[in-house]
Protein backbone atom coordinates (compact mmCIF):
# COMPACT_ATOMS: atom_id res chain seq x y z
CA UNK A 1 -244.39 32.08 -224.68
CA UNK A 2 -244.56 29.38 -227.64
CA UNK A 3 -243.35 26.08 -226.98
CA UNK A 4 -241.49 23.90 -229.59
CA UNK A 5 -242.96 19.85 -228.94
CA UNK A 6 -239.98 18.98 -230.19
CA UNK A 7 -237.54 21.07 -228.04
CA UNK A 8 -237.33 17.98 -224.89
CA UNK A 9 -236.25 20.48 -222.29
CA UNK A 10 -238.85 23.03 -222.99
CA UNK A 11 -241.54 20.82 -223.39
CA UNK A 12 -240.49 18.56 -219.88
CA UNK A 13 -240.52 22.45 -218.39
CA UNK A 14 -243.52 23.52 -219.46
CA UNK A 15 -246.00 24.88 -216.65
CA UNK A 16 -249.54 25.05 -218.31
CA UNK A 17 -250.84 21.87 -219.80
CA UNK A 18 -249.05 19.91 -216.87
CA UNK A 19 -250.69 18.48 -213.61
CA UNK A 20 -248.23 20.33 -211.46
CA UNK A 21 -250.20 23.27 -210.46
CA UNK A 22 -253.30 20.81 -209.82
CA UNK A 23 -250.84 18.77 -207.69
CA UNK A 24 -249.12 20.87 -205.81
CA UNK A 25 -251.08 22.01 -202.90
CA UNK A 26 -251.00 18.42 -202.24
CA UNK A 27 -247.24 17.94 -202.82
CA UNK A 28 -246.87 20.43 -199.87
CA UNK A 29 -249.10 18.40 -197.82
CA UNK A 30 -246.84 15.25 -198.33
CA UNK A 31 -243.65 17.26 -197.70
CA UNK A 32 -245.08 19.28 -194.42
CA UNK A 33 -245.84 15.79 -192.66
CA UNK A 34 -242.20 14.88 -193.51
CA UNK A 35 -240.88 18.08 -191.95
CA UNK A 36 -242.90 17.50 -189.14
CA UNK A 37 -241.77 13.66 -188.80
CA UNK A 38 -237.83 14.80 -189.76
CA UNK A 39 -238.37 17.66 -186.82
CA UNK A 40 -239.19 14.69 -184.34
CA UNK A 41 -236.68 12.68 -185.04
CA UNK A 42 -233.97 15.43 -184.87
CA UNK A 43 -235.15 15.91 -181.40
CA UNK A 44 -235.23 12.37 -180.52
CA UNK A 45 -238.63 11.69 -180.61
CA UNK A 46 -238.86 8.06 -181.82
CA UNK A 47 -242.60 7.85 -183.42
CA UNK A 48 -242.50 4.24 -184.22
CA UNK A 49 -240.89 4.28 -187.63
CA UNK A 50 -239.80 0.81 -187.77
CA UNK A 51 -243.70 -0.14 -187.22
CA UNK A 52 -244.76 2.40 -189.97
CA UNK A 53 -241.72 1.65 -192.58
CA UNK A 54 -243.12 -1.90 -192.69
CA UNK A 55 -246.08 -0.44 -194.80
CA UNK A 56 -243.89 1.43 -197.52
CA UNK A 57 -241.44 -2.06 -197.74
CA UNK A 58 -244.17 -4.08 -198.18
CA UNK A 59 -244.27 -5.80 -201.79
CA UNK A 60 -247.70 -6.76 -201.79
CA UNK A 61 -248.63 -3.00 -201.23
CA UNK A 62 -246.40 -1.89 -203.46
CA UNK A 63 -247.36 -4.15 -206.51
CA UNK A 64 -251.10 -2.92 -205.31
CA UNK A 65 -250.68 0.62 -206.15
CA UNK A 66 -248.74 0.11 -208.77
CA UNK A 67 -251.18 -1.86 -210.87
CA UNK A 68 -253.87 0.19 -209.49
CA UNK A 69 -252.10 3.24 -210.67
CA UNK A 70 -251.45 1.68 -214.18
CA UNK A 71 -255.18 0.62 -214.33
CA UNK A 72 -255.98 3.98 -213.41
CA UNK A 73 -254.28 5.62 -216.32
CA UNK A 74 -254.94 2.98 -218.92
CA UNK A 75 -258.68 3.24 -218.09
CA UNK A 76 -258.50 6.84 -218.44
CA UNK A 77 -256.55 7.07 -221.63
CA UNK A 78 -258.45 4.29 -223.28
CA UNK A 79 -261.67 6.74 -222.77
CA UNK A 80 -259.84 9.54 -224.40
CA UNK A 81 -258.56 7.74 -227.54
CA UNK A 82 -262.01 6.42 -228.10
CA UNK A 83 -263.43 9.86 -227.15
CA UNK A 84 -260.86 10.94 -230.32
CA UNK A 85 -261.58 7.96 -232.90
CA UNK A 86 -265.47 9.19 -232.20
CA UNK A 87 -264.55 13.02 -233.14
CA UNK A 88 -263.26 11.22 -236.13
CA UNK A 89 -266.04 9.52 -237.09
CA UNK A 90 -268.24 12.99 -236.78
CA UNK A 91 -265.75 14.58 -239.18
CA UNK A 92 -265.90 11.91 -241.84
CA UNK A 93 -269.71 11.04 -242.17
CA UNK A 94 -270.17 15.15 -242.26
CA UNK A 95 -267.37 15.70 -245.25
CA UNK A 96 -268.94 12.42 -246.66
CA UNK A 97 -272.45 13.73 -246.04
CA UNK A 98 -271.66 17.72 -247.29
CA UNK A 99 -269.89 15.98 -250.74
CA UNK A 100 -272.83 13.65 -251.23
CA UNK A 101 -275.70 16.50 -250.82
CA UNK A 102 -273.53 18.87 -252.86
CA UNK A 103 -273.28 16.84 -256.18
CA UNK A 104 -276.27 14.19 -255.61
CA UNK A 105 -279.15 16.72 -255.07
CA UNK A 106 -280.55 18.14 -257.87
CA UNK A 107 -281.60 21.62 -257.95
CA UNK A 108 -284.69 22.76 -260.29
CA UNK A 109 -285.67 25.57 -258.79
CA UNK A 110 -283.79 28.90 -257.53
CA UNK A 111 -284.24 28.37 -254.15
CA UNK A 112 -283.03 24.88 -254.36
CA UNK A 113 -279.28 26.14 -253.93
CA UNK A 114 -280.46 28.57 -251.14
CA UNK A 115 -281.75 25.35 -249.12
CA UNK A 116 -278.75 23.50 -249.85
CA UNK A 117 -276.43 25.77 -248.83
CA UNK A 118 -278.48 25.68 -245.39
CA UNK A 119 -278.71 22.11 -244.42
CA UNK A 120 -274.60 22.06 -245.32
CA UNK A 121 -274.17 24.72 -242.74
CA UNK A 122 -276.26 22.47 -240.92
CA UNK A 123 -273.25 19.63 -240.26
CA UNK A 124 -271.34 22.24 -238.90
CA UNK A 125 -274.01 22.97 -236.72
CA UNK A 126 -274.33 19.78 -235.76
CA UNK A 127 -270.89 19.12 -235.03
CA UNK A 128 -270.84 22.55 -232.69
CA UNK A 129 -273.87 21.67 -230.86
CA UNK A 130 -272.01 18.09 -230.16
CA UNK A 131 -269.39 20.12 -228.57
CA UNK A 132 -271.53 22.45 -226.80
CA UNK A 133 -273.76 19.72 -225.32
CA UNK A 134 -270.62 17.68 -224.32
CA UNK A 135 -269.12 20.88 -221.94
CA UNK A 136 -273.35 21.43 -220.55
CA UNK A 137 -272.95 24.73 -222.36
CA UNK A 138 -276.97 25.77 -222.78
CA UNK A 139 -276.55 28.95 -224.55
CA UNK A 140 -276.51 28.04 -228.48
CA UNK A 141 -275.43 32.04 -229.64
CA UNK A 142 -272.56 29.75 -231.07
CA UNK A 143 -274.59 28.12 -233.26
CA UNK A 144 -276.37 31.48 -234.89
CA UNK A 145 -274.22 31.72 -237.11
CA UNK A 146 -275.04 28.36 -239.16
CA UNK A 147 -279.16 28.65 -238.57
CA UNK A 148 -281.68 30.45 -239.97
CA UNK A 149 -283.66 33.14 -237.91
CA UNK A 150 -286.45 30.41 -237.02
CA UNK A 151 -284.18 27.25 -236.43
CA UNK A 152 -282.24 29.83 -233.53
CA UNK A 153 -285.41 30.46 -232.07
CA UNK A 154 -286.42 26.96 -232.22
CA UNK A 155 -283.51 25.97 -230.50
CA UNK A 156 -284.04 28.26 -227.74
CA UNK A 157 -286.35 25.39 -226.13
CA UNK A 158 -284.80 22.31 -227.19
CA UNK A 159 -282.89 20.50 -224.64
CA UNK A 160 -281.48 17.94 -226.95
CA UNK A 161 -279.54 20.28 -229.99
CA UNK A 162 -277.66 17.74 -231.69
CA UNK A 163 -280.38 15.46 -232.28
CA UNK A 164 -282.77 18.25 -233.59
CA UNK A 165 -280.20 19.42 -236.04
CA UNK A 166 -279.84 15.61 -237.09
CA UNK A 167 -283.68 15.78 -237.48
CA UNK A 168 -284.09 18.93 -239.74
CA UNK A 169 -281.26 17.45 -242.11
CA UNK A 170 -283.20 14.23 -242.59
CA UNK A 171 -286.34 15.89 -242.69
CA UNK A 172 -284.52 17.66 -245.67
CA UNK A 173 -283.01 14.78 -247.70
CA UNK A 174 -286.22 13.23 -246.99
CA UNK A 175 -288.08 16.26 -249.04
CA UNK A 176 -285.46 16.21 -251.77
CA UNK A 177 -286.38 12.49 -252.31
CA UNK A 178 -290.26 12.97 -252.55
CA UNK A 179 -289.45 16.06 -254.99
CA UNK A 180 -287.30 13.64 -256.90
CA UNK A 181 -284.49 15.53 -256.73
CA UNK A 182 -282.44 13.07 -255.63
CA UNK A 183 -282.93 9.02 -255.70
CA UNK A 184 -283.55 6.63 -253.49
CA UNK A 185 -280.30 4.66 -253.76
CA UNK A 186 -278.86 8.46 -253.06
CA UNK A 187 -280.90 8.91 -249.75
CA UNK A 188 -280.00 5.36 -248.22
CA UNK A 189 -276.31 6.13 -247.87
CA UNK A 190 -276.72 9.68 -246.97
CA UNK A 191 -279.54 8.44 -244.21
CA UNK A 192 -276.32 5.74 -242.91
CA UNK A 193 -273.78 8.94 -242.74
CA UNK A 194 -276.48 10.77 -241.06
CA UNK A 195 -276.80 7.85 -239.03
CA UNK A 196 -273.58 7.21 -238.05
CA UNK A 197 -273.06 10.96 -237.00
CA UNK A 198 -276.14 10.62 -233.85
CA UNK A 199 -274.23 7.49 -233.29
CA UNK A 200 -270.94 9.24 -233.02
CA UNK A 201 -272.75 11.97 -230.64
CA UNK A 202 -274.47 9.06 -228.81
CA UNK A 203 -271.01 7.43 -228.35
CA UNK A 204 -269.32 10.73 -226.84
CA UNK A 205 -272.16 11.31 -224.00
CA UNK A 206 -272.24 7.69 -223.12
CA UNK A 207 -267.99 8.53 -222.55
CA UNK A 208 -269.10 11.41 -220.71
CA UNK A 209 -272.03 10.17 -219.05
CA UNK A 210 -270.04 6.87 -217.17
CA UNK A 211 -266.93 8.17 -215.23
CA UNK A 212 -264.71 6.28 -213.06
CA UNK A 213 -266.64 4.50 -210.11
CA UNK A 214 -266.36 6.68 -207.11
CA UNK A 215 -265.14 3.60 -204.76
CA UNK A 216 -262.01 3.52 -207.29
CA UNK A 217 -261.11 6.60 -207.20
CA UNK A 218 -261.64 7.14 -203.33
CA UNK A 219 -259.74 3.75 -202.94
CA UNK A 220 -256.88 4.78 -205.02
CA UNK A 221 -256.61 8.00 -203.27
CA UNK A 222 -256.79 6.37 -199.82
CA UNK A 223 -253.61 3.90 -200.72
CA UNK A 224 -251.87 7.44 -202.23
CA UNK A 225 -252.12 9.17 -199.06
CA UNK A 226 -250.99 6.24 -196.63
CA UNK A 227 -248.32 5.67 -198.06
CA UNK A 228 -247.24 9.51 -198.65
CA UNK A 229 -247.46 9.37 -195.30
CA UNK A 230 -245.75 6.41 -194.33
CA UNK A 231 -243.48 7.07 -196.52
CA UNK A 232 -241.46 9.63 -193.99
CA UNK A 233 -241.23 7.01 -191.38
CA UNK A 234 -239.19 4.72 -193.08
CA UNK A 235 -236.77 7.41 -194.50
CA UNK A 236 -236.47 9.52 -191.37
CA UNK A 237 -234.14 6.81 -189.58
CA UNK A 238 -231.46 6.63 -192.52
CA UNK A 239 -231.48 9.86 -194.12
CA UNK A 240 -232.85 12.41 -191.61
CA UNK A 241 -233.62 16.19 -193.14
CA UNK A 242 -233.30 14.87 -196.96
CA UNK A 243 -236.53 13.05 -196.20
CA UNK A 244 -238.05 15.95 -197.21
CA UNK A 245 -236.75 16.69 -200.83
CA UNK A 246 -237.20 12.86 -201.10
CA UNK A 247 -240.54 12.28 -200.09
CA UNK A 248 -241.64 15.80 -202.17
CA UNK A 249 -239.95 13.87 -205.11
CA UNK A 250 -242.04 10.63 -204.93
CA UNK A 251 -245.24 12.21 -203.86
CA UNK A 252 -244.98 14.33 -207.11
CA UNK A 253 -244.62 11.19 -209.09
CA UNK A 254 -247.16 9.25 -207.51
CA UNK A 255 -249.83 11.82 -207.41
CA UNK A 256 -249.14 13.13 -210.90
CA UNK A 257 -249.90 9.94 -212.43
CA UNK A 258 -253.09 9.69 -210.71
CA UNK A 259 -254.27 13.12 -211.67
CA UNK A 260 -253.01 12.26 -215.00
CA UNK A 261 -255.92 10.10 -215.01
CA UNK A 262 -258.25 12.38 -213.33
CA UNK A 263 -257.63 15.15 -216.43
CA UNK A 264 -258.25 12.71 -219.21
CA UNK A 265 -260.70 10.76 -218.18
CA UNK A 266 -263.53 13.43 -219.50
CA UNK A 267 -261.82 14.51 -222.87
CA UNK A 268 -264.46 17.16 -223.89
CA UNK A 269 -263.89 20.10 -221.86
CA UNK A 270 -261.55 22.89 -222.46
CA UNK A 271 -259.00 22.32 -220.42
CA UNK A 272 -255.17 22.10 -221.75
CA UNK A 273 -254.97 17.96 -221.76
CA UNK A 274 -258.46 17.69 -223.40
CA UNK A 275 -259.45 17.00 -226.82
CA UNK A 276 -258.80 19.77 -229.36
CA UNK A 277 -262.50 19.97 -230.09
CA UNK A 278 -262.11 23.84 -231.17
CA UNK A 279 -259.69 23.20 -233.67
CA UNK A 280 -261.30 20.31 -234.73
CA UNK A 281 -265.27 21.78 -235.44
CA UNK A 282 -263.16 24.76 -236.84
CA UNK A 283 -261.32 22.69 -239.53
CA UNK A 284 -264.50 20.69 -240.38
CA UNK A 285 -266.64 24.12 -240.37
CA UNK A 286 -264.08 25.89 -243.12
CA UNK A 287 -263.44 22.34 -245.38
CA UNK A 288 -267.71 22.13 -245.40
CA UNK A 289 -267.39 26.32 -246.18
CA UNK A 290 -264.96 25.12 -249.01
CA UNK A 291 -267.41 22.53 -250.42
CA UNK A 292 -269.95 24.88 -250.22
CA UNK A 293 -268.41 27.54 -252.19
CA UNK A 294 -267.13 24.54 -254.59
CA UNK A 295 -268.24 24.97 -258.17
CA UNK A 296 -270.46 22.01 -259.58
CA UNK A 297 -268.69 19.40 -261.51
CA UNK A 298 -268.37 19.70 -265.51
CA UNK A 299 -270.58 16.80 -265.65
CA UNK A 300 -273.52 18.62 -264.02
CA UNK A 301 -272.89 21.75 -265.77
CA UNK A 302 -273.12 19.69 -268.49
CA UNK A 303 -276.36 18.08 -267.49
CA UNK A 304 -278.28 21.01 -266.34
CA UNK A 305 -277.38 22.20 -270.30
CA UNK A 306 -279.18 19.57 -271.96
């Protein structure tokens, strides 16, 4: 079934991509304990609600999990947006990169286009094996398709992919320069896009790298369940068997924002709330297929007739 992101009712009813079905099993937890604590009461047990209530009532408690919560999600999202301007920054130093080796480098000989053509496969390569390395995915057979015969083989041992595609293109531009194919005002800015790419890849895997500190997160989910569980005691007394629906109602709010958190907080896996990383080494692998298959400028046809 397609959903419309603008249709509000579909999209607020939407199953997968939501943290209900994470949530859930723990929703029932919340709401069991209030059966069992509405069951009590309606046989006159009297389990010391007015002692518990005081915990749920309590302003300074509440103003801690709020802001806790709030933290929580900021912190998160914050890591995903930069996580996104970083993707960004990939995409734009390998268009700028592809452009610059496709019009800068001269080519004298026959195979010159042939080796061109490769190292511009190479940034897609390179923005694949980002991905790849970012979801601990070992196996580069996705990667085959951009590589010679030898570099696949090569890769087969190297721990580090990203970084050993950035190598081989510098390696290249670096041979172009001694050939004097290309200049050496050319090479400096294509050596600062190169540059800024490993920085980029650097930049995700440091995101990746540093999650949440586990004393938050236990913390946090310590405060969550006491007062899921608290909650029951205060309701029990004034509304009897609709503490149930209620308490299923905030415990769904409470712990959906906190697992909000949990899902975002590493952007580069597949999951439905991550990054589109697919779609976005897909887009950048056909516009660099475009350039490739670009014919050169008049200008150099013009040159390469003189």
């Amino acid at each position: 079934m397609t959903f419309d992101k603008h249709n509000w009712l579909q999209l607020a009813l939407k199953w997968q991509g939501s943290v209900l079905p994470t949530v859930l099993p723990r929703i029932f937890l919340c709401s069991g304990f209030a059966f069992f604590i509405s069951l009590t009461h309606y046989y006159g047990f009297d389990l010391a609600e007015q002692i518990f209530s005081s915990v749920t009532t309590n302003v300074a408690y509440n103003l801690v999990l709020g802001l806790l919560l709030v933290f929580r999600t900021n912190t998160a999202y914050d890591r995903y947006w930069e996580g996104r301007k970083i993707w960004g920054s990939i995409v734009i130093n390998s268009l700028n990169l592809a452009r610059k080796i496709k019009l800068a480098i001269a080519e004298t000989e026959t195979v010159d286009r042939e080796n061109k053509i490769a190292v511009l496969r190479l940034l897609s390569a390179f923005a694949v094996a980002t991905k790849l390395h970012l979801r601990e995915q070992s196996d580069p057979q996705e990667l085959e398709a951009f590589l010679t015969q030898a570099q696949y083989l090569q890769l087969q041992e190297v721990k580090n992919i990203p970084l050993k595609i950035s190598f081989w293109i510098g390696a290249y531009l670096k041979q172009q320069q001694v050939r004097n194919c290309l200049s050496i005002y050319e090479l400096v800015p294509m050596n600062q896009a190169l540059d800024a790419m490993v920085e980029a890849f650097i930049g995700c895997d440091r995101i990746k790298k540093t999650p949440i500190p586990l004393a938050y997160g236990i913390y946090l989910k310590r405060l969550l369940l006491i007062y899921c569980f608290v909650l029951p005691f205060q309701l029990v007394h004034d509304v009897s068997w609709w503490t149930i629906p209620i308490v299923t109602l905030i415990s769904f709010i409470l712990l959906g924002i906190e697992e909000i958190g949990n899902q975002i907080e590493n952007p580069f896996s597949n999951s439905a709330n991550d990054l589109p990383i697919d779609e976005i080494c897909n887009t950048l692998v056909k516009n660099i297929e475009d350039i490739i298959k670009a014919e050169d400028s008049p200008l150099n046809n013009e040159i390469k007739t003189l």
